[in-house]
Protein backbone atom coordinates (compact mmCIF):
# COMPACT_ATOMS: atom_id res chain seq x y z
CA UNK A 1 -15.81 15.49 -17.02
CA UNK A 2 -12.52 13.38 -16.70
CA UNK A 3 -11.78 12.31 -13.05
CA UNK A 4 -8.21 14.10 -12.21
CA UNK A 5 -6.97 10.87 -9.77
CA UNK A 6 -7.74 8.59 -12.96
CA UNK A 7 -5.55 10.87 -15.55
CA UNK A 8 -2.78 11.25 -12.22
CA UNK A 9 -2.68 7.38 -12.15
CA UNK A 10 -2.84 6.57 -16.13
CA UNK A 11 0.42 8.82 -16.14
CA UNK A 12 2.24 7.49 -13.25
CA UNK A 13 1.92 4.31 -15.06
CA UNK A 14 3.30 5.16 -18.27
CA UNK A 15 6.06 7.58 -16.71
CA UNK A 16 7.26 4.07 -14.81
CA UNK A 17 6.89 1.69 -17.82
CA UNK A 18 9.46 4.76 -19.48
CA UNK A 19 6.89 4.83 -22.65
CA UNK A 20 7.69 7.30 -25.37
CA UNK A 21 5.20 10.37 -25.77
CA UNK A 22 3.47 8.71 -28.95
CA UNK A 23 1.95 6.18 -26.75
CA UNK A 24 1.36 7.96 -23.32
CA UNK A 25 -1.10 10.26 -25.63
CA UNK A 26 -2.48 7.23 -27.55
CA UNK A 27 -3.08 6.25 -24.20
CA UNK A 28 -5.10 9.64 -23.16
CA UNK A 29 -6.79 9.75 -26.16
CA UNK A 30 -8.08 5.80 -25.66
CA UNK A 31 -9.00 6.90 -22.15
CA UNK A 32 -10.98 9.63 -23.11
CA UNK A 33 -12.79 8.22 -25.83
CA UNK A 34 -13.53 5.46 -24.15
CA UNK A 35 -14.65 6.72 -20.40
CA UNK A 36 -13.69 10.28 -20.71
CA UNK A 37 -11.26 9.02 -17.96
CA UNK A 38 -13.43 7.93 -15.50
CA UNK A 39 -13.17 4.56 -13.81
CA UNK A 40 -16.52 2.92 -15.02
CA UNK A 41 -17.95 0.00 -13.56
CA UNK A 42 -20.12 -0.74 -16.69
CA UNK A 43 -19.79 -0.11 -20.53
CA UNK A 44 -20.87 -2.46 -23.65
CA UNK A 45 -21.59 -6.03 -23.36
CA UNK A 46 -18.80 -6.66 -20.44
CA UNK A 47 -16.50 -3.79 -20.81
CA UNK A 48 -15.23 -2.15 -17.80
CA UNK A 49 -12.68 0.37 -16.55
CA UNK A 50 -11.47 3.04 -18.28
CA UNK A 51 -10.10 1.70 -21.33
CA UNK A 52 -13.36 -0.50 -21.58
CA UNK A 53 -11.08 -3.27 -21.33
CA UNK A 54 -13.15 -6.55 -21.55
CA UNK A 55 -12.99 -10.24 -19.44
CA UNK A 56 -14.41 -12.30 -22.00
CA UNK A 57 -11.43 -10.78 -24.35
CA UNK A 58 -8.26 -11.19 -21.95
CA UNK A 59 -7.68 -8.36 -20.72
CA UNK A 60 -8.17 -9.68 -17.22
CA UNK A 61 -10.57 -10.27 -14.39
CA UNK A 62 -13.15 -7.42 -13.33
CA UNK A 63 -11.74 -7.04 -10.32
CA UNK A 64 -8.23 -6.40 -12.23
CA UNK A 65 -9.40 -4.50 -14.91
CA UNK A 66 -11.29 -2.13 -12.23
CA UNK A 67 -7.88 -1.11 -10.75
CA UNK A 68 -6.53 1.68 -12.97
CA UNK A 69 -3.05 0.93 -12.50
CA UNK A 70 -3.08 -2.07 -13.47
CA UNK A 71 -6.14 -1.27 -16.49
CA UNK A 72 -3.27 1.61 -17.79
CA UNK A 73 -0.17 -0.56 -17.83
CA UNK A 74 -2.31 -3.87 -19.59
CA UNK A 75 -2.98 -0.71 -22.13
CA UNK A 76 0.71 0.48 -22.44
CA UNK A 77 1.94 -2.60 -22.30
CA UNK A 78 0.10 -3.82 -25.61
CA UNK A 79 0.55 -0.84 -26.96
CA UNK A 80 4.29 -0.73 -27.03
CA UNK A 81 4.12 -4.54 -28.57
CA UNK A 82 1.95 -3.35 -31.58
CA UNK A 83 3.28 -0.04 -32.81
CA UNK A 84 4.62 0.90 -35.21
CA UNK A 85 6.21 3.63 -37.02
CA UNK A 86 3.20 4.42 -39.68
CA UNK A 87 0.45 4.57 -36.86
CA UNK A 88 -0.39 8.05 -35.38
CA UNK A 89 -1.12 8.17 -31.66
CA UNK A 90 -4.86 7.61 -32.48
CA UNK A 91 -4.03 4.81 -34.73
CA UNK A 92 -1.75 3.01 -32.34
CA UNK A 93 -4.96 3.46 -29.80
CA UNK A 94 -7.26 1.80 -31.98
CA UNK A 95 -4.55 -1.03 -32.51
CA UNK A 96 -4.98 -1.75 -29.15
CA UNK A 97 -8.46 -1.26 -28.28
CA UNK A 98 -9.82 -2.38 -31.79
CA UNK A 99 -12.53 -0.65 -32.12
CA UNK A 100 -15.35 0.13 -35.10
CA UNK A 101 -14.53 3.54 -35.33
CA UNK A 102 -10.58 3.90 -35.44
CA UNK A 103 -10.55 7.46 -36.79
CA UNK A 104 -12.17 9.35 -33.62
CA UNK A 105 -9.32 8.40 -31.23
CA UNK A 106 -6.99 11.01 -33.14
CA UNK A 107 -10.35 13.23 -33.21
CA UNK A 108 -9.43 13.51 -29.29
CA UNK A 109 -5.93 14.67 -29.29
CA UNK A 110 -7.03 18.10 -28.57
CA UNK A 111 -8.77 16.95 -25.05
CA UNK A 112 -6.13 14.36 -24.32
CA UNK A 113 -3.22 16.62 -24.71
CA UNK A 114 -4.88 18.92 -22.37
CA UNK A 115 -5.46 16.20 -20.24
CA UNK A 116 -1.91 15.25 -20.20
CA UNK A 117 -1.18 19.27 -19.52
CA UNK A 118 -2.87 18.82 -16.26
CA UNK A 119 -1.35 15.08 -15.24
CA UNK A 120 1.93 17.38 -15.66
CA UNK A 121 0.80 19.83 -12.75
CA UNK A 122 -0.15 19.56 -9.43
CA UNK A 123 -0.69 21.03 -5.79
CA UNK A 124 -1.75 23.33 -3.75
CA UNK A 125 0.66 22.50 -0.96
CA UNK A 126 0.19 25.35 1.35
CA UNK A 127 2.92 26.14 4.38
CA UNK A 128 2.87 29.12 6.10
CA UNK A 129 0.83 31.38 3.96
CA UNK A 130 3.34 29.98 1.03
CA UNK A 131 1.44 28.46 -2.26
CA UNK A 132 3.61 25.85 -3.49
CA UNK A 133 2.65 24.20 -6.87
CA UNK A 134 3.97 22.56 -9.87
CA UNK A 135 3.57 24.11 -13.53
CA UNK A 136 4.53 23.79 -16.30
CA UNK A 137 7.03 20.95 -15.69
CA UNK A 138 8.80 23.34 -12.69
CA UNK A 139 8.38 24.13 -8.84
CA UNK A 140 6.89 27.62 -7.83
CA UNK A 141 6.55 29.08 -4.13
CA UNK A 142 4.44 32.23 -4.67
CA UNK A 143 5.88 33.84 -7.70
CA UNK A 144 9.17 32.27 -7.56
CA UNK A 145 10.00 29.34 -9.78
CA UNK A 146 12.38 27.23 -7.39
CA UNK A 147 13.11 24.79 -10.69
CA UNK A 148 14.15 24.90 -14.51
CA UNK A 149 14.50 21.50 -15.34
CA UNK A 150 11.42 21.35 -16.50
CA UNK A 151 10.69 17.60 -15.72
CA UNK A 152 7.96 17.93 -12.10
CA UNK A 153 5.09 16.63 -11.72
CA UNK A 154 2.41 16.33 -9.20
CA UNK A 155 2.15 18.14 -6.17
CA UNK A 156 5.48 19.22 -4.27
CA UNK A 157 5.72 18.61 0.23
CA UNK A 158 7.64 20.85 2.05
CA UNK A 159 9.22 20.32 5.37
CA UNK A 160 11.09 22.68 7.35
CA UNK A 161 13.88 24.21 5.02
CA UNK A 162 13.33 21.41 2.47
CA UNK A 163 11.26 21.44 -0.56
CA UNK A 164 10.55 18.38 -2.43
CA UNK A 165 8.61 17.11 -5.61
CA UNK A 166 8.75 14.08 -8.03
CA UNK A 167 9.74 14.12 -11.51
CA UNK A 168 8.72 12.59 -14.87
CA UNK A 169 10.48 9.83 -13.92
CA UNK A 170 9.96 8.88 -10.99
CA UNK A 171 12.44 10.32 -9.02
CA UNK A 172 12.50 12.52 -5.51
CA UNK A 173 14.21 15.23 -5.85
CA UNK A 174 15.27 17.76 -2.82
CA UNK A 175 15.61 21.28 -2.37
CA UNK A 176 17.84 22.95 0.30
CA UNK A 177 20.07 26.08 0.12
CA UNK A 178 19.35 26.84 -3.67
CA UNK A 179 20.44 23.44 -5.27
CA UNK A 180 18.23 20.10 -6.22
CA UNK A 181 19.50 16.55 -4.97
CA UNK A 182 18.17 13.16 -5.22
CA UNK A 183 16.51 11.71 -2.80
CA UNK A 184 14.96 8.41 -3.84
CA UNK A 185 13.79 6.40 -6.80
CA UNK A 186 10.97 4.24 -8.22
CA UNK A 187 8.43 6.21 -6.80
CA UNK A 188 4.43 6.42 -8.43
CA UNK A 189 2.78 9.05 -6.51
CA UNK A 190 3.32 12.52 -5.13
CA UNK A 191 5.77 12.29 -2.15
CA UNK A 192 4.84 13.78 1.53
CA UNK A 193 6.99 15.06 3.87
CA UNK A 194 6.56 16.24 7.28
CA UNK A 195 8.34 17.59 10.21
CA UNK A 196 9.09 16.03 13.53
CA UNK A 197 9.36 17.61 16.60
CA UNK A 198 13.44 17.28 16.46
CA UNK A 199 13.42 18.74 13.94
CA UNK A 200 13.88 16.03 11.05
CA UNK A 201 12.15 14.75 8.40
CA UNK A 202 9.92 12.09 7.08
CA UNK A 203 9.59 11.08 3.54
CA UNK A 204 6.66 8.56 2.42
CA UNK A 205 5.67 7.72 -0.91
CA UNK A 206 3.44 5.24 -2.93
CA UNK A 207 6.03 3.16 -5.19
CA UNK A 208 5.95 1.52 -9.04
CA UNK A 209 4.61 -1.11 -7.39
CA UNK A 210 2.31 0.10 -5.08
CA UNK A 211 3.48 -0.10 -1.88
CA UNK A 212 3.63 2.90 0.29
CA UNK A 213 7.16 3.17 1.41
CA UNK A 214 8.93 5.14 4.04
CA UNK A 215 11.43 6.69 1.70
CA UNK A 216 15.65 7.35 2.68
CA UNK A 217 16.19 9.93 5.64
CA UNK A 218 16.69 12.76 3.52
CA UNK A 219 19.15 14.76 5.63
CA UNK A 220 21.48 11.85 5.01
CA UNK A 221 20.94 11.37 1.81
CA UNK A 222 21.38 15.13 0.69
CA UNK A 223 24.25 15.25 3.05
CA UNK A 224 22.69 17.83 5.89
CA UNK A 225 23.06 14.79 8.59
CA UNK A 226 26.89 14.56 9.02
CA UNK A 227 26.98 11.82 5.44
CA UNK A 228 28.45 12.64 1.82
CA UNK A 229 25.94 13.12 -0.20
CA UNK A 230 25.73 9.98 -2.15
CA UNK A 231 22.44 10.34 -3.86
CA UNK A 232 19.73 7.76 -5.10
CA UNK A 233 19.25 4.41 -2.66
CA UNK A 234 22.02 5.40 0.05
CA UNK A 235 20.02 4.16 2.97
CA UNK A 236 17.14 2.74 1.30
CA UNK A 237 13.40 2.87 1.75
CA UNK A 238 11.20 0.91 4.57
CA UNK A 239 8.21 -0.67 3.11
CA UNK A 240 5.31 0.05 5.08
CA UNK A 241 2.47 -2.06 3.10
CA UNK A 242 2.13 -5.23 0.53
CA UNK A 243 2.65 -4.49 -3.12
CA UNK A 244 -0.89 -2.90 -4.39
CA UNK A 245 -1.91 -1.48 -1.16
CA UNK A 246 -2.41 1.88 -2.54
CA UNK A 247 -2.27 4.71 -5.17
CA UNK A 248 -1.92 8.36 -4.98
CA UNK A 249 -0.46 10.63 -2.40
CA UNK A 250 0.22 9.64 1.44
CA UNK A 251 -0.68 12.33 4.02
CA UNK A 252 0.94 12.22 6.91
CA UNK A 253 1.13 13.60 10.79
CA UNK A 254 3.55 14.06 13.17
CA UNK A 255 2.48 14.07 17.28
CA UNK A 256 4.71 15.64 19.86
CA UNK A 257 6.07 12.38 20.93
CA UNK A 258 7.91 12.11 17.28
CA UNK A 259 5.66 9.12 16.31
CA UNK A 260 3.75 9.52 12.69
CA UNK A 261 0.92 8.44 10.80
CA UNK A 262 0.47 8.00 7.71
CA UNK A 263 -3.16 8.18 5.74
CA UNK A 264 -3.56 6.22 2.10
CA UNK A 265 -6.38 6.00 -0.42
CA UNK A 266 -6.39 2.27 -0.58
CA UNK A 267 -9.02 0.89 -3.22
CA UNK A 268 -12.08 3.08 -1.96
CA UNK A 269 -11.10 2.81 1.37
CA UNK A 270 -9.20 5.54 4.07
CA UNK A 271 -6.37 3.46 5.68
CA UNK A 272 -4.30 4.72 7.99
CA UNK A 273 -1.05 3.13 9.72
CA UNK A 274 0.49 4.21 12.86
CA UNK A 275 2.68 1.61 15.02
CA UNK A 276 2.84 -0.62 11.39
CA UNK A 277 -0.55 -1.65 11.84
CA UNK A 278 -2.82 -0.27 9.08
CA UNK A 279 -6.38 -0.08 9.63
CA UNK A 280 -9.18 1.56 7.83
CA UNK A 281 -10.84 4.66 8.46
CA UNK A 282 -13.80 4.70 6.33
CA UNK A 283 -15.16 4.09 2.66
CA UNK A 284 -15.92 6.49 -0.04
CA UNK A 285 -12.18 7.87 -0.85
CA UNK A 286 -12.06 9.19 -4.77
CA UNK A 287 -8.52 11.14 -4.18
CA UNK A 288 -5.97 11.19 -2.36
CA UNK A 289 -6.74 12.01 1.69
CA UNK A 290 -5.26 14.90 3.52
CA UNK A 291 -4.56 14.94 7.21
CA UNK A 292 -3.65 17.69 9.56
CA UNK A 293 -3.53 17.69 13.45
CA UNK A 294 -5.80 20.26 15.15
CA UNK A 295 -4.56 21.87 18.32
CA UNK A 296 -6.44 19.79 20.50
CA UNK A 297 -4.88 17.03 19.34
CA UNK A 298 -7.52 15.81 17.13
CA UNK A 299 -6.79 15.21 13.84
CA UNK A 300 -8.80 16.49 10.68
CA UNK A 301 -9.23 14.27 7.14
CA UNK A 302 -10.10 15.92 3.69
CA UNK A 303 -10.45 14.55 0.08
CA UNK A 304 -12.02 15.87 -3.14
CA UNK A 305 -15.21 13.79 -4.19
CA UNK A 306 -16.77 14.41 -7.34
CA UNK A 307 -14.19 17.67 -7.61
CA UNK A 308 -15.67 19.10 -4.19
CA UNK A 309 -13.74 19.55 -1.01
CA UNK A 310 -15.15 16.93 1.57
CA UNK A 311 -14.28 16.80 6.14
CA UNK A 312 -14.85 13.50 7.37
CA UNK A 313 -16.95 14.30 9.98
CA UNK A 314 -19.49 10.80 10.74
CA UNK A 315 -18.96 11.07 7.01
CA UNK A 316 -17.88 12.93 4.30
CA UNK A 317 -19.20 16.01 4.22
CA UNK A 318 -18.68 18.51 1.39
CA UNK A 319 -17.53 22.35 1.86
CA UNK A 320 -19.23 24.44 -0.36
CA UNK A 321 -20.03 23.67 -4.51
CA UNK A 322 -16.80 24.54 -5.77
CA UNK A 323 -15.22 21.92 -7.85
CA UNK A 324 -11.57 21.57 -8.03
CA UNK A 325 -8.70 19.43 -9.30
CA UNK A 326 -5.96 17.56 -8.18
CA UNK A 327 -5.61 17.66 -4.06
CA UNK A 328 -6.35 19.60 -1.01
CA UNK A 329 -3.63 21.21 1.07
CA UNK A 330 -5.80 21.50 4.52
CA UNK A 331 -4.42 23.99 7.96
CA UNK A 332 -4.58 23.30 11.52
CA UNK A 333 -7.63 25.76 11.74
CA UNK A 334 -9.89 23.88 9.76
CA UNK A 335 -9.29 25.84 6.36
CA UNK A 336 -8.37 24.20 3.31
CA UNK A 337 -7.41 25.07 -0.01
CA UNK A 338 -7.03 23.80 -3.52
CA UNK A 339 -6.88 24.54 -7.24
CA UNK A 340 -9.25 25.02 -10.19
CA UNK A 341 -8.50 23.51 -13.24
CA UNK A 342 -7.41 27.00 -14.39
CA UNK A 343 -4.57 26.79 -12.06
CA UNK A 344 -6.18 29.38 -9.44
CA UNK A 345 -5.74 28.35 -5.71
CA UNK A 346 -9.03 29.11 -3.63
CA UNK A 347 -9.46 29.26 0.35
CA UNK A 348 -12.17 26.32 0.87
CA UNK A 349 -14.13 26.90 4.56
């Protein structure tokens, strides 16, 4: 079974390199052939990763080639150099991994398209009884598809009377009163918005490069805060951590006093920043974390592991066999859903 954060990440990477289609599925069908997308920390002689990528052969140091961003764009990068019009998207994946069997790459395109179906979806994000998700390359709340460009990904945040997701391209997009606006730019993972107590709104994502960034004040930016709207970049983004910090989605909490803090998957590691201090929670993070403040003031952290819903408790502890994809959207009471890899959204504890 492929790991959904490794197929989330290989994506990301080729959706900010811009490469064409041929070789974002030569890149699926490399992955799966070679660790059925999983990030593994052992393979022939001293191949690693999840392309297999090798040391002793250039592709970098273990330590480097263990990372899956940067494993996917060493992959995409060398496979934009070497293609070439004759080569199929198997061909042009055996170019780059040069292998001794260069026919069964194209053998997977079935698996890696379907892989590359689910990179294209995402969610739960539950608010309010609402299921928000994306699917099919647009943004549904309940039955209602909010979208028709066509070009989401990943799992959509909403805050208040705003809706927001990421597209193909890295882009945040807006929603508010019916129309889609830009928002920011140059951003890798799923964004996260939450509410303050005012009443505005906090936008964090994980960028291109890594960092987890505090993203423009989208009121502003969309023009609800007294500005025209001017789109894209008009009051920037506040980075929050070094380059390579983190991958994924943010989670993030707001306390009554309007402070927030934001939770990262960092490596394997749980960080968490509040006060621009980051420090780390615990070990043992696979996905992306989820936060959510109890109301005793406490505040609650979830994850998949091994496609199970885990609380961090002294440590994680699952809830229940089911095995899911993507993230978890968790409640103040303690329940929690998320989604099958048939696209059905379950209540988990």
């Amino acid at each position: 079974m492929h790991d959904p954060e490794v197929i989330r990440i290989v994506h990301a990477v080729g959706l900010s390199l811009r490469v064409s289609d041929k070789v974002m599925l030569a890149g699926f069908e490399a992955g799966w052939v070679e660790s059925h997308m999983n990030n593994l920390d052992c393979g022939d002689a001293d191949s690693l990763g999840v392309f297999q990528q090798r040391p002793s052969m250039g592709w970098g140091t273990p330590e480097q080639i263990m990372d899956v961003s940067y494993a996917a764009r060493r992959f995409f990068e060398v496979a934009v150099e070497v293609d070439r019009p004759d080569l199929s998207p198997g061909l042009l994946a055996d170019a780059v991994q040069r292998s001794c069997c260069p026919l069964r790459y194209d053998e997977a395109e079935g698996r890696a398209s379907s892989m590359l179906r689910q990179a294209w979806q995402g969610g739960p994000e539950v608010v309010d009884g609402g299921v928000y998700v994306v699917e099919d390359g647009d943004v549904w709340g309940g039955r209602t598809r909010l979208s028709s460009s066509g070009d989401f990904v990943g799992r959509p945040s909403v805050a208040g009377r705003f809706v927001f997701a990421r597209t193909s391209r890295g882009d945040v997009r807006a929603l508010a009163d019916g129309v889609w606006r830009p928002v920011a730019a140059g951003v890798a993972g799923d964004p996260e918005a939450v509410l303050r107590p005012d009443g505005t709104v906090g936008l964090y994502a994980v960028l291109a490069d890594g960092s987890v960034a505090k993203l423009s004040d989208p009121s502003a930016t969309i023009g609800m805060g007294g500005s025209s709207p001017q789109g894209v970049g008009q009051s920037g983004s506040i980075p929050l951590s070094p380059p390579g910090f983190a991958s994924g989605k943010p989670s993030a909490i707001a306390y009554p006093d309007g402070s927030v803090a934001v939770y990262v998957r960092s490596g394997g590691a749980l960080m968490a920043s509040a006060a621009g201090a980051w420090r780390e929670i615990t070990q043992g993070l696979e996905g992306s974390p989820e936060a959510v403040l109890r109301p005793d003031g406490t505040v609650g952290l979830y994850t998949l592991i091994g496609a199970r819903v885990h609380r961090l408790t002294t440590a994680w502890e699952p809830l229940g066999e089911g095995r899911f994809i993507d993230t978890v959207s968790a409640q103040p009471d303690g329940t929690v859903h998320a989604r099958r890899a048939n696209g059905d959204v379950l209540r988990v504890g």
